[in-house]
PDB file of N, CA and C in Angstrom:
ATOM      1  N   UNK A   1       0.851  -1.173   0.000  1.00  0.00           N
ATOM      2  CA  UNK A   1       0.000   0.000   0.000  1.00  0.00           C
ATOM      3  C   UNK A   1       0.898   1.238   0.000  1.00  0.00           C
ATOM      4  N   UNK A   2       0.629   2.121  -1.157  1.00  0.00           N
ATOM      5  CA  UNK A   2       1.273   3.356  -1.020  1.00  0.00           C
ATOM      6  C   UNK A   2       0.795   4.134   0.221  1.00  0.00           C
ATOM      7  N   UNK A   3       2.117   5.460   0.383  1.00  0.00           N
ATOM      8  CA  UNK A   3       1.692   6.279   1.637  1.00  0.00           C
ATOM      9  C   UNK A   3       0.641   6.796   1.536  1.00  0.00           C
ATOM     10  N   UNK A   4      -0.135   6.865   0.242  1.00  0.00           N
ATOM     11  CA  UNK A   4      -1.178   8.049  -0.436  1.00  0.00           C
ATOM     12  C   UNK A   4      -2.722   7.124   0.305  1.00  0.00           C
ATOM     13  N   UNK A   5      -2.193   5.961  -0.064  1.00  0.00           N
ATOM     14  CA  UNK A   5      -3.436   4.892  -0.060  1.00  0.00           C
ATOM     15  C   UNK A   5      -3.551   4.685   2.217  1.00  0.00           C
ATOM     16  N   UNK A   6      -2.608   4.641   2.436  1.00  0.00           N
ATOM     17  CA  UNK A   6      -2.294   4.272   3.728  1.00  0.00           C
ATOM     18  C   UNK A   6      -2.708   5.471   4.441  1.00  0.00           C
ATOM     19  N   UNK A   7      -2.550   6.639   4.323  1.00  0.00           N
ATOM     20  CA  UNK A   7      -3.128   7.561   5.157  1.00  0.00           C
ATOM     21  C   UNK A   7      -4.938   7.977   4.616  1.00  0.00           C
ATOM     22  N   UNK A   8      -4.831   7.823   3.720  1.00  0.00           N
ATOM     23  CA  UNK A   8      -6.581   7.559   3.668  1.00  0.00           C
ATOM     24  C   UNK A   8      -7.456   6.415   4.315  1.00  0.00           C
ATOM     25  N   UNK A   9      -6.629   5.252   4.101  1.00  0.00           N
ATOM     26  CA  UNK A   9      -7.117   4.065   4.868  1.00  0.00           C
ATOM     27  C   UNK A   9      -7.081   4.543   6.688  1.00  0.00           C
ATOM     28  N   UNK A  10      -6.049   5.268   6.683  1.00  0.00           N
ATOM     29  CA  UNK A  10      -5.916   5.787   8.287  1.00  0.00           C
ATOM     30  C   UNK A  10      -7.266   6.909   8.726  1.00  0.00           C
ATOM     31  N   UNK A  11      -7.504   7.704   7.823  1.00  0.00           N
ATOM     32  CA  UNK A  11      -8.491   8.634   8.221  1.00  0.00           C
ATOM     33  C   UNK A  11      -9.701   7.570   7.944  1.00  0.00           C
ATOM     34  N   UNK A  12      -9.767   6.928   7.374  1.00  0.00           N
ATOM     35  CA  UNK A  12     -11.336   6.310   7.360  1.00  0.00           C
ATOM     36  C   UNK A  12     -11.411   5.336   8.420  1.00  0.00           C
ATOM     37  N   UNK A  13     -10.671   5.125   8.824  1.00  0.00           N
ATOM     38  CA  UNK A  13     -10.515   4.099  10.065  1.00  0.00           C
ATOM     39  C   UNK A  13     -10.741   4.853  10.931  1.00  0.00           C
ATOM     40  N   UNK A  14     -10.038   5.901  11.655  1.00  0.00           N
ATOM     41  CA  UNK A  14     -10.410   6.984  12.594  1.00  0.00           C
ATOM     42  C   UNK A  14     -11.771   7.737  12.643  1.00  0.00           C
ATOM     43  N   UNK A  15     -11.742   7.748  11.661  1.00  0.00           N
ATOM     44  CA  UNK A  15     -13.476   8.320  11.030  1.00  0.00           C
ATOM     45  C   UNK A  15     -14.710   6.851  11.496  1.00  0.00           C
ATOM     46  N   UNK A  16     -14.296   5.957  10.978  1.00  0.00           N
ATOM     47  CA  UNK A  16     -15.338   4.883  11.601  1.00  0.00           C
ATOM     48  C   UNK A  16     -15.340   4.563  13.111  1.00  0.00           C
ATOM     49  N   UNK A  17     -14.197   4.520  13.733  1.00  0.00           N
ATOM     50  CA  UNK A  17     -14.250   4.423  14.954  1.00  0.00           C
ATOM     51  C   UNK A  17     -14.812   5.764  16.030  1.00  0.00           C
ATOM     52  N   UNK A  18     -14.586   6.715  15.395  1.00  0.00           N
ATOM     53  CA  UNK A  18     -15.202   7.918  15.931  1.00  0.00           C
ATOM     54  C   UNK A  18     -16.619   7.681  15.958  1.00  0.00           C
ATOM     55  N   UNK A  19     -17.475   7.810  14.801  1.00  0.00           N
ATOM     56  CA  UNK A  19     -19.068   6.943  14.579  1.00  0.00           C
ATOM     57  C   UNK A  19     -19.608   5.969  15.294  1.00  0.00           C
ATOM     58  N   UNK A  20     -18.467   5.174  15.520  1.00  0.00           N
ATOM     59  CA  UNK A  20     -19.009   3.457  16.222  1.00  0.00           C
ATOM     60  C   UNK A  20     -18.883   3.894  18.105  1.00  0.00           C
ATOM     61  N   UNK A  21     -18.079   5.050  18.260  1.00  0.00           N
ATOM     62  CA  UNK A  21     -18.377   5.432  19.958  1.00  0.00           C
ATOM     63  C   UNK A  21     -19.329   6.195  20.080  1.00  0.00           C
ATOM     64  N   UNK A  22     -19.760   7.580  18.939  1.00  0.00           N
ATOM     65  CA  UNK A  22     -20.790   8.056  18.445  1.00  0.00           C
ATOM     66  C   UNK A  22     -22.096   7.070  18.925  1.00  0.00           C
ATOM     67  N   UNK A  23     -22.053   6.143  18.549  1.00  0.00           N
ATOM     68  CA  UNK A  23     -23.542   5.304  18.369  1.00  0.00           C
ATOM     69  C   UNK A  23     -23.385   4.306  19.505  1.00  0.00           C
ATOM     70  N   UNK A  24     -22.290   3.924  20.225  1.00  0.00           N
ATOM     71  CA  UNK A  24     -22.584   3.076  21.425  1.00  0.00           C
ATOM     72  C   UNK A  24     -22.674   4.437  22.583  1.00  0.00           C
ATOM     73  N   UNK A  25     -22.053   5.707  22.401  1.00  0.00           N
ATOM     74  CA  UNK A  25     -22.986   6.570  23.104  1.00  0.00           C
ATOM     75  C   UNK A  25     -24.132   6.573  22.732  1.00  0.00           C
ATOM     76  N   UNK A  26     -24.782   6.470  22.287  1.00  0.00           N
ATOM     77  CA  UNK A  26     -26.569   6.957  21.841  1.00  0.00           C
ATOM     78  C   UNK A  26     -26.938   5.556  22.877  1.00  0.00           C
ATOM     79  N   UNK A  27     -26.716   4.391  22.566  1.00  0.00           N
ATOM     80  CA  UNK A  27     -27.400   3.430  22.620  1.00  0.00           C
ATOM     81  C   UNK A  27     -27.036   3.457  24.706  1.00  0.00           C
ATOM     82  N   UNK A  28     -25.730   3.582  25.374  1.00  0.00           N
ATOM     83  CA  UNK A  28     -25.478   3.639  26.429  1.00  0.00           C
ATOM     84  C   UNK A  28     -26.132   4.932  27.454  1.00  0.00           C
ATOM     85  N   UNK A  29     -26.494   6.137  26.321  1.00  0.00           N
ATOM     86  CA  UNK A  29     -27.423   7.441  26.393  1.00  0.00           C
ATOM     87  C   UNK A  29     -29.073   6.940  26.785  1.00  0.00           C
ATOM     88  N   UNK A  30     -29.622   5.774  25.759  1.00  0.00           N
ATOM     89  CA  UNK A  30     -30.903   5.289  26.311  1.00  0.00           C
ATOM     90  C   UNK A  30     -31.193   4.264  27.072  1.00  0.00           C
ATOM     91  N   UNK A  31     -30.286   3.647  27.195  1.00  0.00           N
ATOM     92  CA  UNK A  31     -30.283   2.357  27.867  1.00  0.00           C
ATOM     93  C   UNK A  31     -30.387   2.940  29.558  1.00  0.00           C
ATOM     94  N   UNK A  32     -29.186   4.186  30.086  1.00  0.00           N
ATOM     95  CA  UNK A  32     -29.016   4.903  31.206  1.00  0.00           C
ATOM     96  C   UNK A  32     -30.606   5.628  31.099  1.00  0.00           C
ATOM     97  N   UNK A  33     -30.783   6.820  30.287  1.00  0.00           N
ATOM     98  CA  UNK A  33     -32.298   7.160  30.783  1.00  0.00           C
ATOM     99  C   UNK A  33     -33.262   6.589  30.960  1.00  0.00           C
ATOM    100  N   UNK A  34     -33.307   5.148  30.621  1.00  0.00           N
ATOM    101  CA  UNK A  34     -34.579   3.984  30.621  1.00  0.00           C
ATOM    102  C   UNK A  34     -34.711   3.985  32.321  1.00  0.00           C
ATOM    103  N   UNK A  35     -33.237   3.602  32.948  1.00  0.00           N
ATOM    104  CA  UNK A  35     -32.258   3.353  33.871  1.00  0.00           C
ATOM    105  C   UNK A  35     -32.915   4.314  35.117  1.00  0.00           C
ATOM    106  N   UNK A  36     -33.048   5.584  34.534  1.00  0.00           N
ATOM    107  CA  UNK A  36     -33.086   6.792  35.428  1.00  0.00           C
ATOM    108  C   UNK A  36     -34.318   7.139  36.050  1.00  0.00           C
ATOM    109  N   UNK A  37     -35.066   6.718  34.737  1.00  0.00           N
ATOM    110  CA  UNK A  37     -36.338   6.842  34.606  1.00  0.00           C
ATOM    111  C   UNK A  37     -37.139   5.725  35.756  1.00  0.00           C
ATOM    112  N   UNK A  38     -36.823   4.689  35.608  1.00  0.00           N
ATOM    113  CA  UNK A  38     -37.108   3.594  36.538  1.00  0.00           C
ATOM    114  C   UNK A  38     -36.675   4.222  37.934  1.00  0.00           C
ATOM    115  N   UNK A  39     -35.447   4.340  38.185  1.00  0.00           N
ATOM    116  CA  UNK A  39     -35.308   4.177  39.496  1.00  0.00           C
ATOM    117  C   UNK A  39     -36.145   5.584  39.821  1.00  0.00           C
ATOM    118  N   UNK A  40     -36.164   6.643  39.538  1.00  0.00           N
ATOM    119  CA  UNK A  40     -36.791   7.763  39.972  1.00  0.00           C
ATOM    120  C   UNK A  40     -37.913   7.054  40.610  1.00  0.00           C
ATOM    121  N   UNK A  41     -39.053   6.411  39.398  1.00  0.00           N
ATOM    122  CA  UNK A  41     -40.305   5.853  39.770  1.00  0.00           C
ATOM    123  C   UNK A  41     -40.584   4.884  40.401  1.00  0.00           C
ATOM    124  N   UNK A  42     -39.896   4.064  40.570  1.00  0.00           N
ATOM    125  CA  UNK A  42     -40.354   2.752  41.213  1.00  0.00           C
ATOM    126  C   UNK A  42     -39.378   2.532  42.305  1.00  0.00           C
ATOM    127  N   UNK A  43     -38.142   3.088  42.705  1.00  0.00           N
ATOM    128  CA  UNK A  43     -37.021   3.080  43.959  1.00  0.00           C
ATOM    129  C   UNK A  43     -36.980   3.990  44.716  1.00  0.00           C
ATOM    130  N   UNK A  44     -37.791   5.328  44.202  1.00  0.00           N
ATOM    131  CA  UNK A  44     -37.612   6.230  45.231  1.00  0.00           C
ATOM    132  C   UNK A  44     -38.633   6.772  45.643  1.00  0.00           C
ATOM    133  N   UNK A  45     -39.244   6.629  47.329  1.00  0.00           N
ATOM    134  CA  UNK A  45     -40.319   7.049  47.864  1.00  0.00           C
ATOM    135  C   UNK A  45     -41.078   8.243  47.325  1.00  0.00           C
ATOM    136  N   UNK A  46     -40.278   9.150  47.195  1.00  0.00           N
ATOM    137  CA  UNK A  46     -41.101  10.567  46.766  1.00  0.00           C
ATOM    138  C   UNK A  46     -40.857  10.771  45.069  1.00  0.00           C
ATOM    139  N   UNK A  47     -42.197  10.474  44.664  1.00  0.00           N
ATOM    140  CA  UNK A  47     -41.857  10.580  43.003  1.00  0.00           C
ATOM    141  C   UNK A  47     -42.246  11.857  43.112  1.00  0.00           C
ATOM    142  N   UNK A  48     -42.263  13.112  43.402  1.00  0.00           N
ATOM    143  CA  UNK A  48     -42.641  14.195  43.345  1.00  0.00           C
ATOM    144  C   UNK A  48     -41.910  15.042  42.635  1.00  0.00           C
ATOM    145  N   UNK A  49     -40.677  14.780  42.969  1.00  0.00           N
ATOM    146  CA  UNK A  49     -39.433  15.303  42.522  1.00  0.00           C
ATOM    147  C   UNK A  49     -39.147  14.576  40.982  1.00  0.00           C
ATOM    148  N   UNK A  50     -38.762  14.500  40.024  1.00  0.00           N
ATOM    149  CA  UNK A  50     -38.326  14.217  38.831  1.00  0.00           C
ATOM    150  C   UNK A  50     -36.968  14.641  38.474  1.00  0.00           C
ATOM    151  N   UNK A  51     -36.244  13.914  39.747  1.00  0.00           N
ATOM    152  CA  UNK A  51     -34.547  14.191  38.909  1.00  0.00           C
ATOM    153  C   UNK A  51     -33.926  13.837  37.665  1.00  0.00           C
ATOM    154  N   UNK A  52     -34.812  12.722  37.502  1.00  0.00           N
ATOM    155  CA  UNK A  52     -34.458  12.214  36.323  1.00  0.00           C
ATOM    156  C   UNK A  52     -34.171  12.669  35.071  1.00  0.00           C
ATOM    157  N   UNK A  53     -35.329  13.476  34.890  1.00  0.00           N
ATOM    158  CA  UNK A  53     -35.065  14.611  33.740  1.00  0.00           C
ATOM    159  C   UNK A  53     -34.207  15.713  33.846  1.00  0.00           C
ATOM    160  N   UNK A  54     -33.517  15.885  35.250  1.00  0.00           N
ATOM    161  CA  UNK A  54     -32.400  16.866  34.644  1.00  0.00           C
ATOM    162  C   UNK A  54     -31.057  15.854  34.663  1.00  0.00           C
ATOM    163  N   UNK A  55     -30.898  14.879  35.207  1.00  0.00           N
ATOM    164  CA  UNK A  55     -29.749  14.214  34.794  1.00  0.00           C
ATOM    165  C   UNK A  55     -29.975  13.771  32.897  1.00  0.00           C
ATOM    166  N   UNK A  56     -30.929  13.413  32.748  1.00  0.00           N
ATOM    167  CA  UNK A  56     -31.059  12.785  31.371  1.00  0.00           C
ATOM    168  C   UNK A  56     -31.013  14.471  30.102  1.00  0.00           C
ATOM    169  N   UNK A  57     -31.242  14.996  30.892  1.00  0.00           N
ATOM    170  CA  UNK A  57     -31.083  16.673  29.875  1.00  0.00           C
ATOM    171  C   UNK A  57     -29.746  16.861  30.052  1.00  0.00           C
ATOM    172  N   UNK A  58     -29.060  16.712  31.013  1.00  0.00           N
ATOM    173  CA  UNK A  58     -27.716  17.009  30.965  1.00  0.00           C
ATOM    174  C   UNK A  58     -27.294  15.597  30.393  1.00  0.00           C
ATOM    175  N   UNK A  59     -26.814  14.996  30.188  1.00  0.00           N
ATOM    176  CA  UNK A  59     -26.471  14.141  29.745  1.00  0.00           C
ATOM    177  C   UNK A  59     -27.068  13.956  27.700  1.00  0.00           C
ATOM    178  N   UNK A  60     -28.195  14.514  27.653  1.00  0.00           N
ATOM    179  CA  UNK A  60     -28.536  14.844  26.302  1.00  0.00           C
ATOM    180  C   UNK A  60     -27.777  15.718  25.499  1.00  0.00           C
ATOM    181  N   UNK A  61     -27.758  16.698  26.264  1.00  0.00           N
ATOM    182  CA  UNK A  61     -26.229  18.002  26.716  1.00  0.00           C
ATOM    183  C   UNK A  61     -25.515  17.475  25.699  1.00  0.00           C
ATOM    184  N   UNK A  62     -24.634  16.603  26.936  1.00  0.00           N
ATOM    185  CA  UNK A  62     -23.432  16.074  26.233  1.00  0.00           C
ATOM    186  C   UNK A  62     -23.377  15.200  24.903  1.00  0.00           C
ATOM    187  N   UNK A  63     -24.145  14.450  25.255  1.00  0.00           N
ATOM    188  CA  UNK A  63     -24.142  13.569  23.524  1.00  0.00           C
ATOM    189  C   UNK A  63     -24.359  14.672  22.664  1.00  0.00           C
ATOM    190  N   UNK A  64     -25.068  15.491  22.608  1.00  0.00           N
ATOM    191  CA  UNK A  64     -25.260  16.510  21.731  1.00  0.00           C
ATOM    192  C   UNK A  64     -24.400  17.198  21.162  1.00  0.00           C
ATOM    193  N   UNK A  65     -23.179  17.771  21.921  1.00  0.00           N
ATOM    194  CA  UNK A  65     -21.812  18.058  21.996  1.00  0.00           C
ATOM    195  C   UNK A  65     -20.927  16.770  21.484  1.00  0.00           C
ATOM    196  N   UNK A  66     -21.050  15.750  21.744  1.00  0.00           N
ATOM    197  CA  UNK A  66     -20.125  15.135  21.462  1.00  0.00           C
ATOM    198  C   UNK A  66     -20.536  14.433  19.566  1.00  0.00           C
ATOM    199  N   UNK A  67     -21.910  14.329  19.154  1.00  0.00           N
ATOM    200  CA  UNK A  67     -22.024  14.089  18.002  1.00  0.00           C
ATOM    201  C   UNK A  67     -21.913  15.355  17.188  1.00  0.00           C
ATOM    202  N   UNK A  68     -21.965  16.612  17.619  1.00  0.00           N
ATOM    203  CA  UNK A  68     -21.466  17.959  16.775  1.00  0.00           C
ATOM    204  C   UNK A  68     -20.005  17.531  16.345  1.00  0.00           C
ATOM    205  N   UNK A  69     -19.667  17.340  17.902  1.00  0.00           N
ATOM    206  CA  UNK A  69     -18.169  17.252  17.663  1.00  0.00           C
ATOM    207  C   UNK A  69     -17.482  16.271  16.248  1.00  0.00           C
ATOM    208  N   UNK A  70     -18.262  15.037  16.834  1.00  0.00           N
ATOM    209  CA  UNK A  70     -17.383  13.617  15.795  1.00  0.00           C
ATOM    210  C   UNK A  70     -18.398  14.242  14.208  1.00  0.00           C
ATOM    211  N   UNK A  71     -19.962  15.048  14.055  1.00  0.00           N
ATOM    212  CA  UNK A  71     -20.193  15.303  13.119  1.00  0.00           C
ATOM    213  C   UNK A  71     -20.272  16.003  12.067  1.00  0.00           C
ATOM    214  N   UNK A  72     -19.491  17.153  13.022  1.00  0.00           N
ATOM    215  CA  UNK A  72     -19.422  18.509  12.056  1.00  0.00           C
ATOM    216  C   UNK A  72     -18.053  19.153  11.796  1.00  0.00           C
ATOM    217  N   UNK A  73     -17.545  18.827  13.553  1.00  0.00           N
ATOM    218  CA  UNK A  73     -16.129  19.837  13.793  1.00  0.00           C
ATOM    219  C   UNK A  73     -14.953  18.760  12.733  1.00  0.00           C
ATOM    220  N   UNK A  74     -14.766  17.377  13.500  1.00  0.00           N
ATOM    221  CA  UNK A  74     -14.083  16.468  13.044  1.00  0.00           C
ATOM    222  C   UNK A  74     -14.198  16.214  11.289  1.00  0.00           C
ATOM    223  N   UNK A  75     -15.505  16.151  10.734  1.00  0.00           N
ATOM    224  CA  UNK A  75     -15.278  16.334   9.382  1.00  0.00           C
ATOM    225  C   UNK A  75     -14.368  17.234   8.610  1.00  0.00           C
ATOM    226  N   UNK A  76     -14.346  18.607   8.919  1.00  0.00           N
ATOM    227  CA  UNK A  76     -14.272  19.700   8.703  1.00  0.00           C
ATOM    228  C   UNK A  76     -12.184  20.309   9.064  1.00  0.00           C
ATOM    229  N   UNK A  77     -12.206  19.702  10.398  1.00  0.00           N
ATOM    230  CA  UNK A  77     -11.170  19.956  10.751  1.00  0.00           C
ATOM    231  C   UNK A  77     -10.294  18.766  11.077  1.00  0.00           C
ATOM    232  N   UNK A  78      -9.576  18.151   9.878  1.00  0.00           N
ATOM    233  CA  UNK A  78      -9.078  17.279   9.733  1.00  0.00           C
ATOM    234  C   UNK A  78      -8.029  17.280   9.696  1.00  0.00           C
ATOM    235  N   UNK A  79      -6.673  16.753   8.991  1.00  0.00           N
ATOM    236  CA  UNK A  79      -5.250  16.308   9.562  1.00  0.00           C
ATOM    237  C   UNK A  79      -5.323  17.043   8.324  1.00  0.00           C
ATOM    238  N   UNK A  80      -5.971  17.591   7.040  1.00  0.00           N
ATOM    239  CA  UNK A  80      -5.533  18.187   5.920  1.00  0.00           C
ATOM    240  C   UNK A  80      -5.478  19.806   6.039  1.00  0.00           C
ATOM    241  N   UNK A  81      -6.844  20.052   6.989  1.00  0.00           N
ATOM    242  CA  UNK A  81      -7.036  21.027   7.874  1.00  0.00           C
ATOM    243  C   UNK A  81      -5.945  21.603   8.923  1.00  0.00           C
ATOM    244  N   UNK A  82      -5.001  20.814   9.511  1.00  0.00           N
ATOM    245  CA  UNK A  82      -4.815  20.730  10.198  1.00  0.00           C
ATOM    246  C   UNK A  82      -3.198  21.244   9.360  1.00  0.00           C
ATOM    247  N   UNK A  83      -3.102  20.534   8.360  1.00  0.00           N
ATOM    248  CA  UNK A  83      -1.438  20.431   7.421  1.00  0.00           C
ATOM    249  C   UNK A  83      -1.698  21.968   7.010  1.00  0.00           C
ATOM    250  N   UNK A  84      -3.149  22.677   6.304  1.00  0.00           N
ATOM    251  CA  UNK A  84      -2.964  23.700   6.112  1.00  0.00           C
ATOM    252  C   UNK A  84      -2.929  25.137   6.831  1.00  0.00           C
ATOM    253  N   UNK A  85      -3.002  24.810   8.274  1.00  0.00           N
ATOM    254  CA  UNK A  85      -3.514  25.887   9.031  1.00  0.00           C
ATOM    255  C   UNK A  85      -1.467  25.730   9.777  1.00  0.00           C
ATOM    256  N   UNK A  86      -1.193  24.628  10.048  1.00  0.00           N
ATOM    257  CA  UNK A  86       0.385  24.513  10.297  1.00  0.00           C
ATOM    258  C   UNK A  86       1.378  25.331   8.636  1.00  0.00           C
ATOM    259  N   UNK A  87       1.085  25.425   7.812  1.00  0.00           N
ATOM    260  CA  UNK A  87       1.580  25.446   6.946  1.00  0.00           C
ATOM    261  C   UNK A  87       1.460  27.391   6.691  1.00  0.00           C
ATOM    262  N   UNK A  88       0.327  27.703   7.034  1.00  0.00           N
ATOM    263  CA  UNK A  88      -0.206  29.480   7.522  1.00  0.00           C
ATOM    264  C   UNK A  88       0.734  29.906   8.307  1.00  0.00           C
ATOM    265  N   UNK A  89       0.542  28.838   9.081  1.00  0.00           N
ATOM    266  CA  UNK A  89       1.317  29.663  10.752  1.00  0.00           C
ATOM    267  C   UNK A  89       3.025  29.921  10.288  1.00  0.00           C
ATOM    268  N   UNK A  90       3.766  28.776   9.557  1.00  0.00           N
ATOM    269  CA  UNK A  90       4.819  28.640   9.327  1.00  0.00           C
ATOM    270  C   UNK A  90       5.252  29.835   8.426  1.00  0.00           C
ATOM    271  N   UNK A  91       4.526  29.798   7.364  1.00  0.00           N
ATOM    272  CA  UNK A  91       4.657  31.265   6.375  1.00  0.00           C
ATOM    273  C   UNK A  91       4.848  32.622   7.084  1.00  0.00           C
ATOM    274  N   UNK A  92       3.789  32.572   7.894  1.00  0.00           N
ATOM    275  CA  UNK A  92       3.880  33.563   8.443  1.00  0.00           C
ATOM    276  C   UNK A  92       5.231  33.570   9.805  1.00  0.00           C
ATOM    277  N   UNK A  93       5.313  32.902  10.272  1.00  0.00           N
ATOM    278  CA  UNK A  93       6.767  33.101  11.054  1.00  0.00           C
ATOM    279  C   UNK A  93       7.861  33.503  10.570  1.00  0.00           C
ATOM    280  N   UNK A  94       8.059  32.707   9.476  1.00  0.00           N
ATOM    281  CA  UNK A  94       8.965  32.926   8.139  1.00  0.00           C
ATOM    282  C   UNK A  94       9.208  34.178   7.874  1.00  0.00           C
ATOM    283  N   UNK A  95       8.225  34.628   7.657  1.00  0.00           N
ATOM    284  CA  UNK A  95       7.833  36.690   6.758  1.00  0.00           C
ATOM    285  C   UNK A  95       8.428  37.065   8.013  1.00  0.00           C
ATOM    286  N   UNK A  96       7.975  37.244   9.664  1.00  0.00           N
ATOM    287  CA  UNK A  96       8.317  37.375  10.611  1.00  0.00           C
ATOM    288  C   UNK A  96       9.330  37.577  10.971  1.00  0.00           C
ATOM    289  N   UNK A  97      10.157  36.476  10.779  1.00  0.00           N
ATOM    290  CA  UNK A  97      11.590  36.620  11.203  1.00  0.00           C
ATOM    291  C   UNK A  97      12.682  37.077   9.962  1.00  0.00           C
ATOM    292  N   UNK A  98      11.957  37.117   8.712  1.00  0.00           N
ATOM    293  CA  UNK A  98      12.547  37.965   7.901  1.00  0.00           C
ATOM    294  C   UNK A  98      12.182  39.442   8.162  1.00  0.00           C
ATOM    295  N   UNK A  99      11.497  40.037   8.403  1.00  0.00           N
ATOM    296  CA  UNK A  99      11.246  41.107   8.766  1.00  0.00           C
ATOM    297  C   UNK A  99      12.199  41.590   9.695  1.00  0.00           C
ATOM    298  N   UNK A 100      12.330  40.946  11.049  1.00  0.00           N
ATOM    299  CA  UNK A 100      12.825  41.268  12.295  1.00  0.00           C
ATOM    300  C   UNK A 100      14.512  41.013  11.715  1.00  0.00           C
ATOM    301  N   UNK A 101      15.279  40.414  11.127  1.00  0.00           N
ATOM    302  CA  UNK A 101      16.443  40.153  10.284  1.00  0.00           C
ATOM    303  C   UNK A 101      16.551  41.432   9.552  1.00  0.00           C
ATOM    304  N   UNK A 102      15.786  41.914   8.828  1.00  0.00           N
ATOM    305  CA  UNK A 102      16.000  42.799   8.001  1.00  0.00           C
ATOM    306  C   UNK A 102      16.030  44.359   8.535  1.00  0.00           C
ATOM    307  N   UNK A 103      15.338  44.050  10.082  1.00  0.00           N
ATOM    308  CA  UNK A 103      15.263  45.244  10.681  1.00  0.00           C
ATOM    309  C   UNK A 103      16.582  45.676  11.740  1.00  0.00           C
ATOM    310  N   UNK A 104      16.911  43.941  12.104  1.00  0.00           N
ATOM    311  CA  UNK A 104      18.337  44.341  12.631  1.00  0.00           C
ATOM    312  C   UNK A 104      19.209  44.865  11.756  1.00  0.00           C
ATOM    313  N   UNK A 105      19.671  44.386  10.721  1.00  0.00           N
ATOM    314  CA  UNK A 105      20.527  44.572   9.867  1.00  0.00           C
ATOM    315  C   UNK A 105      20.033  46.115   9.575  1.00  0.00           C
ATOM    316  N   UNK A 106      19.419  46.810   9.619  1.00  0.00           N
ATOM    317  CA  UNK A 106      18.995  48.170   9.598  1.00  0.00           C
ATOM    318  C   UNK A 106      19.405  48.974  10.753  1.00  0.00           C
ATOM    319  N   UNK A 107      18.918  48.392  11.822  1.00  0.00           N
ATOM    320  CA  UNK A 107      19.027  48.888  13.011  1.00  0.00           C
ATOM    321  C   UNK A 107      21.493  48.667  13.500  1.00  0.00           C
ATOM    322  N   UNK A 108      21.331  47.994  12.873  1.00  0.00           N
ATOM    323  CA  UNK A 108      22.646  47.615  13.820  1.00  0.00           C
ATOM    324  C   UNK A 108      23.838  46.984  12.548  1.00  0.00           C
ATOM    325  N   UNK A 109      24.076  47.958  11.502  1.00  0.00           N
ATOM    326  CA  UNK A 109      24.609  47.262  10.602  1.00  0.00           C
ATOM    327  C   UNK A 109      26.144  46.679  10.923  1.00  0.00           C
ATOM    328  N   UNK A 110      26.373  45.863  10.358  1.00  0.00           N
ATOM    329  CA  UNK A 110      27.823  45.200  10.049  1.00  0.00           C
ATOM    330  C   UNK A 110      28.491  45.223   8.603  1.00  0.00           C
ATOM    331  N   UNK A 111      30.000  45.677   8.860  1.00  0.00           N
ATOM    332  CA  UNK A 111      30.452  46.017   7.970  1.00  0.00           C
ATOM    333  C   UNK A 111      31.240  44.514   7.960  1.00  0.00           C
ATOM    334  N   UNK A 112      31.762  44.588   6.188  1.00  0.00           N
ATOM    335  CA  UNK A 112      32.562  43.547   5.671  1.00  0.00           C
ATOM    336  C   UNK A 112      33.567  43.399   6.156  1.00  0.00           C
ATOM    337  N   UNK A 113      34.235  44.214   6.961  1.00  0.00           N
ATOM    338  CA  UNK A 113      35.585  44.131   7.747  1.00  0.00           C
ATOM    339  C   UNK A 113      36.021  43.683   8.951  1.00  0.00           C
ATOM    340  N   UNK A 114      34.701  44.135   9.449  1.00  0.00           N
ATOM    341  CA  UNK A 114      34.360  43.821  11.100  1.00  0.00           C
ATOM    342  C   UNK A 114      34.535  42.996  11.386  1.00  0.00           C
ATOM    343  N   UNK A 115      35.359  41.715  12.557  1.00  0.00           N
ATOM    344  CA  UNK A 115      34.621  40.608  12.282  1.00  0.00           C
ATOM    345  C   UNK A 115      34.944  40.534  13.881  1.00  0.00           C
ATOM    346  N   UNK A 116      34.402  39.728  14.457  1.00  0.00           N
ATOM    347  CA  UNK A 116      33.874  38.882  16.321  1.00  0.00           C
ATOM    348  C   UNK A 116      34.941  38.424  16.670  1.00  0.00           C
ATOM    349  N   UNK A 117      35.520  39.048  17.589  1.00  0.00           N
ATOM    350  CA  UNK A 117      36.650  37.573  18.018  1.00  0.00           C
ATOM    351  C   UNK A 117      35.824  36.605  19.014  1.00  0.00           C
ATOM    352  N   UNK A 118      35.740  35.956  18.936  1.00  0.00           N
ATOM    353  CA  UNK A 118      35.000  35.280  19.590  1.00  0.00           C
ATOM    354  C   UNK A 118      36.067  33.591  20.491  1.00  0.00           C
ATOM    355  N   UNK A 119      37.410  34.214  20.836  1.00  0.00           N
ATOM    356  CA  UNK A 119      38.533  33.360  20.806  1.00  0.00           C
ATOM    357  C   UNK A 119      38.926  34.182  22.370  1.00  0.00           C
ATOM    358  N   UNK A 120      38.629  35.263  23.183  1.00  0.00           N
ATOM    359  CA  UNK A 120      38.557  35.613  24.419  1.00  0.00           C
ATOM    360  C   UNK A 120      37.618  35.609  24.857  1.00  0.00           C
TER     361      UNK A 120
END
């Protein structure tokens, strides 16, 4: 397998396994509120109260957040994403420290004669 073929095989692998925790959250998401739901009603003396529904809203919360995450952000902001936003930053350091080079050498010139002893 070429490197070309091998790092695609790598993102789709990462990509499926992201999905497959995606969906055993959902399924571990209803299985727990079934969970919550019960014990509220049938284990605890005072059904008056309904905690249940704010643990299961918070917890909706989160899956909610976490399938944005694996469904929108992760598509979007990927290792190519990721090569081109490293690749910005680098350019721009680059210009940067040419700038700041060009400003010493302005600021503090050196002549062809000059030279460092750098031997005391």
């Amino acid at each position: 397998m070429d490197p070309m073929q091998h790092e695609l095989y790598e993102d789709a692998r990462i990509r499926v396994k992201q999905k497959k925790r995606l969906f055993f959250h959902f399924v571990v998401f209803i299985l727990g509120s079934i969970f919550l739901y019960i014990a509220n009603e049938y284990l605890v003396q005072d059904t008056t109260v309904k905690w249940y529904l704010w643990a299961t809203s918070i917890w909706a919360l989160l899956f909610v957040l976490h399938a944005i995450n694996v469904l929108i952000v992760n598509r979007f902001m990927n290792k190519k994403w990721e090569r081109t936003q490293i690749d910005k930053l680098m350019e721009k350091q680059l210009k940067r420290r040419e700038q700041l080079e060009r400003q010493v050498e302005k600021d503090f010139p050196v002549s062809q004669n000059q030279s460092i002893d750098t031997q005391n």
